[in-house]
C-alpha atoms as a PDB file:
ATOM      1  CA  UNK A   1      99.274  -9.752 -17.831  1.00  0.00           C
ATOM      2  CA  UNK A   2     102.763 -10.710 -16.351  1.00  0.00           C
ATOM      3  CA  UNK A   3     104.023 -13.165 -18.891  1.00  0.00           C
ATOM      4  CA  UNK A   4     105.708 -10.782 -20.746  1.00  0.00           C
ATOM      5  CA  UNK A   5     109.374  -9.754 -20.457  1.00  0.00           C
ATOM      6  CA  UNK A   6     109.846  -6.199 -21.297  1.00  0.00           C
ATOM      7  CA  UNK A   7     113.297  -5.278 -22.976  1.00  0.00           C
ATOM      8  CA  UNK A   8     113.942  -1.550 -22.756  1.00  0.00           C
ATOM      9  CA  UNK A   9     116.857   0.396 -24.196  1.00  0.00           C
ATOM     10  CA  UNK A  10     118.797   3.242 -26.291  1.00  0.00           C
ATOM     11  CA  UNK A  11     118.966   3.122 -29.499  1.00  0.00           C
ATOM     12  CA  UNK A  12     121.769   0.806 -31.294  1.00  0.00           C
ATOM     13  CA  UNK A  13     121.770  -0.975 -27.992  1.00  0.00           C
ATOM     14  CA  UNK A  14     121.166  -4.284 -29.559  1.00  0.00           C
ATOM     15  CA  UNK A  15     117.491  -4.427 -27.847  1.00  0.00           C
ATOM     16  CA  UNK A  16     116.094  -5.318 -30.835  1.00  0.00           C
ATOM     17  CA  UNK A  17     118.015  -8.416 -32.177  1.00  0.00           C
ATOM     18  CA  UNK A  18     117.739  -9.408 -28.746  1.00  0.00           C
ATOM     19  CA  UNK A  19     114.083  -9.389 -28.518  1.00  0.00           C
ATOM     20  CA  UNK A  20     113.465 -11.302 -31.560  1.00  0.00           C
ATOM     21  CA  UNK A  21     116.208 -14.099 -30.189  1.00  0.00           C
ATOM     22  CA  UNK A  22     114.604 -14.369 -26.524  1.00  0.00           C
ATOM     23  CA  UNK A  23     111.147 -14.564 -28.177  1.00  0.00           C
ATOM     24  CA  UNK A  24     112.249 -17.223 -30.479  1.00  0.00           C
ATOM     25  CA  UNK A  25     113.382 -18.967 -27.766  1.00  0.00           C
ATOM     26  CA  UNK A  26     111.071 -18.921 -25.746  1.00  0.00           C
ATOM     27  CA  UNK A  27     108.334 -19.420 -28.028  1.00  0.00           C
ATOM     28  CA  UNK A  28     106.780 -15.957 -27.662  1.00  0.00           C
ATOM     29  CA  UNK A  29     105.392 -13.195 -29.988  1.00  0.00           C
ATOM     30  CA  UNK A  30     107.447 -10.090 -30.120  1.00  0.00           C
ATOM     31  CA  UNK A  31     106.265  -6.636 -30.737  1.00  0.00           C
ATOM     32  CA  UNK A  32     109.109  -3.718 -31.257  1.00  0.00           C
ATOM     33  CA  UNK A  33     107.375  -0.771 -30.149  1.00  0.00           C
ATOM     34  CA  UNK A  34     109.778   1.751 -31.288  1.00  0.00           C
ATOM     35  CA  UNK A  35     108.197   0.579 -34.920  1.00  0.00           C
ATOM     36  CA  UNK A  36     105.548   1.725 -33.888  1.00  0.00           C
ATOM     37  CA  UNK A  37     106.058   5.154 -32.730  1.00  0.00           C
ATOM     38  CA  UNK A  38     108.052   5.691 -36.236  1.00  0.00           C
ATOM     39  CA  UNK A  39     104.645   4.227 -38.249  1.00  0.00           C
ATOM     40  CA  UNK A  40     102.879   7.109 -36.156  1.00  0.00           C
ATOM     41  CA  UNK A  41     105.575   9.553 -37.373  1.00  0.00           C
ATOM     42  CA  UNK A  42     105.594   8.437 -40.787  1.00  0.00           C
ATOM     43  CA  UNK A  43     101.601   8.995 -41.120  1.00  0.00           C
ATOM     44  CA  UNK A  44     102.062  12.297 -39.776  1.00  0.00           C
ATOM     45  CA  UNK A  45     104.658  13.312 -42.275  1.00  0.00           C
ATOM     46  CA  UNK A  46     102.650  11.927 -45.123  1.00  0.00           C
ATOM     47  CA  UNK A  47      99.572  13.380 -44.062  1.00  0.00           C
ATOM     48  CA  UNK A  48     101.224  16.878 -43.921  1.00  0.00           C
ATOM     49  CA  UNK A  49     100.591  17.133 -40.020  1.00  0.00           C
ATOM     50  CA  UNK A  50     103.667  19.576 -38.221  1.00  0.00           C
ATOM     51  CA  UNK A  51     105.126  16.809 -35.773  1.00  0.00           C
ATOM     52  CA  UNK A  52     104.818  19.931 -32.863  1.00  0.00           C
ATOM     53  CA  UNK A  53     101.103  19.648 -33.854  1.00  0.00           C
ATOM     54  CA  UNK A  54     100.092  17.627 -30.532  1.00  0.00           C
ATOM     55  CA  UNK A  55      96.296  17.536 -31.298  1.00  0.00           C
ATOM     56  CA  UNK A  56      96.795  16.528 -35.143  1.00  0.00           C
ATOM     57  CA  UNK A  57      99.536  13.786 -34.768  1.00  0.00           C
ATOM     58  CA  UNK A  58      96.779  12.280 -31.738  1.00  0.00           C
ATOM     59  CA  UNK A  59      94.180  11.921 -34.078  1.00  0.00           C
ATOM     60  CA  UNK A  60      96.658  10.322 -36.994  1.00  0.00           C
ATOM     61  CA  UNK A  61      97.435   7.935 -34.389  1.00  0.00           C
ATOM     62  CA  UNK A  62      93.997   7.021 -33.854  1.00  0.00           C
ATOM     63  CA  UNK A  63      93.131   6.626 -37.188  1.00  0.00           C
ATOM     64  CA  UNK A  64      96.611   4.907 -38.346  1.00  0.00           C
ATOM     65  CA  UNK A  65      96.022   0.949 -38.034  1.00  0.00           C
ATOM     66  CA  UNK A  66      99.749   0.115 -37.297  1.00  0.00           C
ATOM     67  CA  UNK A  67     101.035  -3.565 -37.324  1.00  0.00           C
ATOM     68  CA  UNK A  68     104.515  -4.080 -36.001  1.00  0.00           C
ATOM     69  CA  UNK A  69     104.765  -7.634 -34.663  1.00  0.00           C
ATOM     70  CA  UNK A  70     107.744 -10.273 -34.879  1.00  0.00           C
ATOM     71  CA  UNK A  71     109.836  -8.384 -37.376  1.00  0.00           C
ATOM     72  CA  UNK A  72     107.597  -7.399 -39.912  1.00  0.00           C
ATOM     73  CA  UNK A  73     106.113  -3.262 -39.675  1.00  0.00           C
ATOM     74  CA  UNK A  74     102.514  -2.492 -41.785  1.00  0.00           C
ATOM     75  CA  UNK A  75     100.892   0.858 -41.842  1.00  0.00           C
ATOM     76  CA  UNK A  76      97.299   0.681 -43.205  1.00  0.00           C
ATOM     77  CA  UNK A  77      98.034  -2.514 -44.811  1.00  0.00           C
ATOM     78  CA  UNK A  78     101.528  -1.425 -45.859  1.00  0.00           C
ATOM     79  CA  UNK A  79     104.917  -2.752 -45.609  1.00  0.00           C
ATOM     80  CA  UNK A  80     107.064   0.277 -43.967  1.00  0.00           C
ATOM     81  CA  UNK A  81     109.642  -1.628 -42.878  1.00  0.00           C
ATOM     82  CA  UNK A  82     112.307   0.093 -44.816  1.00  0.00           C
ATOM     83  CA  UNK A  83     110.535   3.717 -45.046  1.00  0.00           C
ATOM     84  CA  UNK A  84     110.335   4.262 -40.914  1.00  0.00           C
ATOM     85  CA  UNK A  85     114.291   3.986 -41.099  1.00  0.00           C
ATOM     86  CA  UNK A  86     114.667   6.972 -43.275  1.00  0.00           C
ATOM     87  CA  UNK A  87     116.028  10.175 -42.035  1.00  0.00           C
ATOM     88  CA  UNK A  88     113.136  11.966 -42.077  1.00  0.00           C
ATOM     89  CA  UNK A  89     111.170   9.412 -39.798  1.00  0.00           C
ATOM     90  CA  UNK A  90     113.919   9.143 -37.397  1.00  0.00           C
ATOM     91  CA  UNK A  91     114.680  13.534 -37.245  1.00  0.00           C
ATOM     92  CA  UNK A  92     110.999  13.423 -35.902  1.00  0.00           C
ATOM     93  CA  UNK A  93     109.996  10.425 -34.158  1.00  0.00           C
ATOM     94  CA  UNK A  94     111.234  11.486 -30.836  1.00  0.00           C
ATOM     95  CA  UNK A  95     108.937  15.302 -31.363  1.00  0.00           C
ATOM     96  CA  UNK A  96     105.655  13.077 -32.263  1.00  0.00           C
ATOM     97  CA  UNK A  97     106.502  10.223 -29.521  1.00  0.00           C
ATOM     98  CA  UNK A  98     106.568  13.056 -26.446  1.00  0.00           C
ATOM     99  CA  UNK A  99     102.772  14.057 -26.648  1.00  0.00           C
ATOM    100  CA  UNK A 100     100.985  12.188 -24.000  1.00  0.00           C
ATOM    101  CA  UNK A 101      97.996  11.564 -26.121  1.00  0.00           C
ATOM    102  CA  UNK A 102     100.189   9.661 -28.621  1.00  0.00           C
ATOM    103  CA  UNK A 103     101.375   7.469 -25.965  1.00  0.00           C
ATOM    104  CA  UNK A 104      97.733   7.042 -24.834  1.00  0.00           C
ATOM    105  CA  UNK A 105      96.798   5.626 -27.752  1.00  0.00           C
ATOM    106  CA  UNK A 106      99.663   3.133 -28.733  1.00  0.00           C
ATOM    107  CA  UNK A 107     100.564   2.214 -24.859  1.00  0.00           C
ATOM    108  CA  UNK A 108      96.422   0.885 -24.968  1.00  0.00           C
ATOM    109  CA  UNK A 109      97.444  -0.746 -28.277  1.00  0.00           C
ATOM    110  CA  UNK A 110     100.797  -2.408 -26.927  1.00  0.00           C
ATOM    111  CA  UNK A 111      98.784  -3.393 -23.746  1.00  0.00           C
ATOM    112  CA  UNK A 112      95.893  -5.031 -26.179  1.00  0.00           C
ATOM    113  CA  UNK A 113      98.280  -6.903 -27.767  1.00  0.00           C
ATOM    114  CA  UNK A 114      99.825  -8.814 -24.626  1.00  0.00           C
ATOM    115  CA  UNK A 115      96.271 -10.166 -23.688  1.00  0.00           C
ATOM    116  CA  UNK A 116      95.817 -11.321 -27.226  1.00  0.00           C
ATOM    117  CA  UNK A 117      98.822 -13.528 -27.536  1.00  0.00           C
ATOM    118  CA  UNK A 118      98.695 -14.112 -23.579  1.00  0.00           C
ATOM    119  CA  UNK A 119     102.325 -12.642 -22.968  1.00  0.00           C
ATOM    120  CA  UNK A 120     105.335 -11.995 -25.198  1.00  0.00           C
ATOM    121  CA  UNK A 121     108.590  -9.858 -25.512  1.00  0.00           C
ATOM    122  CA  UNK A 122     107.880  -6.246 -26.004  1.00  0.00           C
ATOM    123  CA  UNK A 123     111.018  -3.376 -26.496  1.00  0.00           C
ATOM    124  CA  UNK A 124     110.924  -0.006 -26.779  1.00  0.00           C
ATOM    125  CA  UNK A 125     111.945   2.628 -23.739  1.00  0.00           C
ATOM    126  CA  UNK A 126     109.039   3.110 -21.280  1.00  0.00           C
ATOM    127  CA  UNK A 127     108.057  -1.152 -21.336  1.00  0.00           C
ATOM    128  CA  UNK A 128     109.090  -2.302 -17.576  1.00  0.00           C
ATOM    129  CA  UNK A 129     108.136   1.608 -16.775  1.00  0.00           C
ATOM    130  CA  UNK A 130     105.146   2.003 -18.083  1.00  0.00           C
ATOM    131  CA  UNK A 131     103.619  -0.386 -20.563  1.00  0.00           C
ATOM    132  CA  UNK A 132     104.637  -3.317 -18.610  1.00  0.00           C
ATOM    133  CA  UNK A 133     105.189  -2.434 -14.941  1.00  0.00           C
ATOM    134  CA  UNK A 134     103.881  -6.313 -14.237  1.00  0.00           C
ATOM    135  CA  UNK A 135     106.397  -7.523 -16.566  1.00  0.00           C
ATOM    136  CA  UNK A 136     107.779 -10.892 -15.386  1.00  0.00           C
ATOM    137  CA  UNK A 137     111.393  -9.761 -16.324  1.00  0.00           C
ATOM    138  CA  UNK A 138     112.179  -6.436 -17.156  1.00  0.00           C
ATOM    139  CA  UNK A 139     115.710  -5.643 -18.662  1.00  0.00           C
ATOM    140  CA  UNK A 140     117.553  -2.700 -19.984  1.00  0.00           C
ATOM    141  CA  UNK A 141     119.954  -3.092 -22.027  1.00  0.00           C
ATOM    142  CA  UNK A 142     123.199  -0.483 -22.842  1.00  0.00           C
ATOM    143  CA  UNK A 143     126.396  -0.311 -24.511  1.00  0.00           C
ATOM    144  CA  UNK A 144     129.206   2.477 -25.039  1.00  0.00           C
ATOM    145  CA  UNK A 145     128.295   5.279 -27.319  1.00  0.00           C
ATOM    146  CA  UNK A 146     130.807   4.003 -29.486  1.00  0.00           C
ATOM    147  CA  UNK A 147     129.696   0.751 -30.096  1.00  0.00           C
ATOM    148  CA  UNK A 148     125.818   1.671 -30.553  1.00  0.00           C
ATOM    149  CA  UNK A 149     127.386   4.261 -33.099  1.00  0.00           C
ATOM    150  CA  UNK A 150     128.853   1.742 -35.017  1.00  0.00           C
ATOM    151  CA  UNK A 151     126.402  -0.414 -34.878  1.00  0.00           C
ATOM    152  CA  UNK A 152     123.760   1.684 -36.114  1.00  0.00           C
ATOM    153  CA  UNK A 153     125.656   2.821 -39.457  1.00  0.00           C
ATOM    154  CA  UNK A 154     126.386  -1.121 -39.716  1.00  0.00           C
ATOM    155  CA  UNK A 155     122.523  -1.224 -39.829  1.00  0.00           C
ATOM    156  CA  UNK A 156     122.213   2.042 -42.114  1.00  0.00           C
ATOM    157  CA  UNK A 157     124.879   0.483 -44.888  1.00  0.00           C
ATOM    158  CA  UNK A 158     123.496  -3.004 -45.067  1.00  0.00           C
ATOM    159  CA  UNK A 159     120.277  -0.683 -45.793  1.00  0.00           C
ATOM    160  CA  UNK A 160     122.129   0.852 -48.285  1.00  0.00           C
ATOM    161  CA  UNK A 161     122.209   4.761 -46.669  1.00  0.00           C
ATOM    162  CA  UNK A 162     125.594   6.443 -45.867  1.00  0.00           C
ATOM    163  CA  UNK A 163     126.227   6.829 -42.596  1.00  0.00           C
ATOM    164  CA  UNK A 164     129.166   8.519 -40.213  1.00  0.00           C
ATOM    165  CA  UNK A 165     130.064   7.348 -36.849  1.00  0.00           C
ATOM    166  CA  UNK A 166     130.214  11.159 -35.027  1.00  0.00           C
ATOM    167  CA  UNK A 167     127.172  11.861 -36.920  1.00  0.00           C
ATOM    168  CA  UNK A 168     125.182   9.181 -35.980  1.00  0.00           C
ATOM    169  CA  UNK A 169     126.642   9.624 -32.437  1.00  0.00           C
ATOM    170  CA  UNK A 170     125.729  13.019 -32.395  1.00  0.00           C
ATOM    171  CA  UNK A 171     122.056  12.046 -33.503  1.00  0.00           C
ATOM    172  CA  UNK A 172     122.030   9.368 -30.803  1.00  0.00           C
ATOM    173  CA  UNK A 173     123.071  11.814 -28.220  1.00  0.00           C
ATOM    174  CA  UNK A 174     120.246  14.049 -29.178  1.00  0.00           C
ATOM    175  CA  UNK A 175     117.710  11.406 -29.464  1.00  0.00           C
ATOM    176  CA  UNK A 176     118.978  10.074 -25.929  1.00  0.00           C
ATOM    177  CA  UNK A 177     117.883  13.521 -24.466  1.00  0.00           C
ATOM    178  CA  UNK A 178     114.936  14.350 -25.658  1.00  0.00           C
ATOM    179  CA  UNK A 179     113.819  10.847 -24.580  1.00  0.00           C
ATOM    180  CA  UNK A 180     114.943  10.616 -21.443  1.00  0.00           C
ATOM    181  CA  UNK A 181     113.730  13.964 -20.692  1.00  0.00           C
ATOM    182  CA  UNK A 182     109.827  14.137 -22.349  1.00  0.00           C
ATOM    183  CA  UNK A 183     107.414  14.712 -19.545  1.00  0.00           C
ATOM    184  CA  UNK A 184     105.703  11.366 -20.370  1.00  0.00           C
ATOM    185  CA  UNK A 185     107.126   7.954 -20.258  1.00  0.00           C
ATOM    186  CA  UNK A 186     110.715   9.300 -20.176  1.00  0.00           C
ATOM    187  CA  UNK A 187     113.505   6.344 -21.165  1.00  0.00           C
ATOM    188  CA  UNK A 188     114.290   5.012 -17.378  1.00  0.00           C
ATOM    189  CA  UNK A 189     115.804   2.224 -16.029  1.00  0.00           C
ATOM    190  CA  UNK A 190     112.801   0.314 -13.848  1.00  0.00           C
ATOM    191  CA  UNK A 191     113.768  -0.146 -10.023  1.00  0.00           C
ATOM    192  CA  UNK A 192     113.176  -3.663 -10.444  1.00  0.00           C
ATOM    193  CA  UNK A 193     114.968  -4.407 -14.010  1.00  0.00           C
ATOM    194  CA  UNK A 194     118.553  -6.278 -14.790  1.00  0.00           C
ATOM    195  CA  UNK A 195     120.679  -4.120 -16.654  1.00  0.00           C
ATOM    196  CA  UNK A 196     122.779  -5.943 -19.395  1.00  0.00           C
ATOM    197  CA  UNK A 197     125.555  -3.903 -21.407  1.00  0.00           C
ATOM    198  CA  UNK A 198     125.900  -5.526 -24.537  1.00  0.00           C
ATOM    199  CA  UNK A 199     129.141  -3.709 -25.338  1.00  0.00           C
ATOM    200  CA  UNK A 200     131.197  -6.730 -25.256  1.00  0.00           C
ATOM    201  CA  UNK A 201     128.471  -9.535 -25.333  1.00  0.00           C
ATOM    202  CA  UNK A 202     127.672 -11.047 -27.921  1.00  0.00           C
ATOM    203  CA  UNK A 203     123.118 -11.321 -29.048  1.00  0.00           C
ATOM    204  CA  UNK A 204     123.682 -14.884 -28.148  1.00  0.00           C
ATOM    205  CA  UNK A 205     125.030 -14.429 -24.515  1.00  0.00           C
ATOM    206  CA  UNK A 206     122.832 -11.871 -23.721  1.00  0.00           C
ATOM    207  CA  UNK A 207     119.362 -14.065 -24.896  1.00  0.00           C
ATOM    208  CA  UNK A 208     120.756 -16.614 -22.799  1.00  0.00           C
ATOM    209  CA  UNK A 209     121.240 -14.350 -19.664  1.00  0.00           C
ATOM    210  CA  UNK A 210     117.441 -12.886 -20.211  1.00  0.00           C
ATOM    211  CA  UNK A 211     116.105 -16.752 -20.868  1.00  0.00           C
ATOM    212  CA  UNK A 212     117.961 -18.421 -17.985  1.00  0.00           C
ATOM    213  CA  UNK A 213     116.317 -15.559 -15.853  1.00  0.00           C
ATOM    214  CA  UNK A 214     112.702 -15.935 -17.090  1.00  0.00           C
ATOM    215  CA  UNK A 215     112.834 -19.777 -16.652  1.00  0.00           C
ATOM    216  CA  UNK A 216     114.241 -19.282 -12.807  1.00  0.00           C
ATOM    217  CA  UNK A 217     111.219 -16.815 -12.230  1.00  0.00           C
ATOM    218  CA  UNK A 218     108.876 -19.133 -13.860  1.00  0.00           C
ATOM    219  CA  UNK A 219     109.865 -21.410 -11.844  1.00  0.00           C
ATOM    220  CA  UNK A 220     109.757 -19.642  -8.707  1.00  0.00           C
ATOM    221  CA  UNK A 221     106.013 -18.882  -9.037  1.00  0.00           C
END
């Protein structure tokens, strides 16, 4: 399955809103993966499972049924859209998202996904990597600490949570680590992938970069 552009990234790097637009414009489903590795994370918490608990947060995993496609996020039938953005979810997504048998289960599921809707725009960290090696256009996308900071407690007040800039930054930075340095499916930039910083671009711009580039592949093939 190749007709899929993967859109990796840091948090707060605008990967997200980006997603959605190149999807809408290209008339393609969109699946935010980092949704699910939070629905994962919520489960665990609310089954009582210790996030370090490898074998336990596996087999909530298997059991969760986890829906996180174009914008909306269901665990088990429910609308988590707001809870997997709480503090709690986000302090230990990054702990349940490093054991490899977690990633086993949701990479299948992301993978499962693509052939069903023949393609589409998947985000998260490991997509051109991992997920998605085949990916017809892989792109990661950055911007300044700064401006993910800021953008991130934009996100957290319009969601009506306080929020500082150095603390979020200092969460980032933490987050940023442990990601980039899990044993499986670290964050990485793919050899083959365009790397867009979004620091002074606006979501517009950069949906037009990533579509101009998918139509010139398409029509390359």
């Amino acid at each position: 399955m190749n007709n899929v552009v993967a859109i990796d990234g840091p948090a707060g790097s605008g990967k997200s809103t980006v997603a959605r637009g190149v999807a809408a414009a290209l008339g393609l489903s969109v699946l935010d993966t980092g949704a699910m590795y939070r629905s994962v994370t919520l489960a665990v918490l609310n089954a009582g499972v210790d996030p370090t608990d490898a074998a336990g947060c596996a087999l909530v995993a298997k059991d969760s049924i986890i829906e996180a496609v174009d914008g909306s996020v269901f665990l088990d039938g429910t609308d988590v859209g707001e809870t997997i953005r709480e503090p709690g979810v986000t302090a230990a997504v990054s702990i349940v998202s490093a054991h490899p048998a977690v990633r086993e289960i949701l990479v299948a599921q992301q993978r499962s996904w693509a052939q069903r809707n023949q393609g589409g725009v998947a985000e998260g960290r490991d997509i051109g990597t991992v997920v998605f090696p085949q990916a017809r256009v892989k792109v990661f996308i950055t911007a300044s600490d700064e401006e993910r900071a800021r953008r991130r407690v934009s996100d957290e007040k319009s969601a009506g949570r306080d929020a500082e800039i150095a603390d979020v930054q200092n969460a980032m930075a933490s987050r940023d680590a442990q990601d980039s340095g899990r044993e499986v499916s670290p964050t990485a930039i793919a050899v083959d992938a365009i790397v867009l910083d979004t620091t002074d671009r606006t979501a517009e711009e950069v949906v037009a970069d990533i579509v101009r580039r998918f139509n010139d592949v398409t029509e390359q093939r």
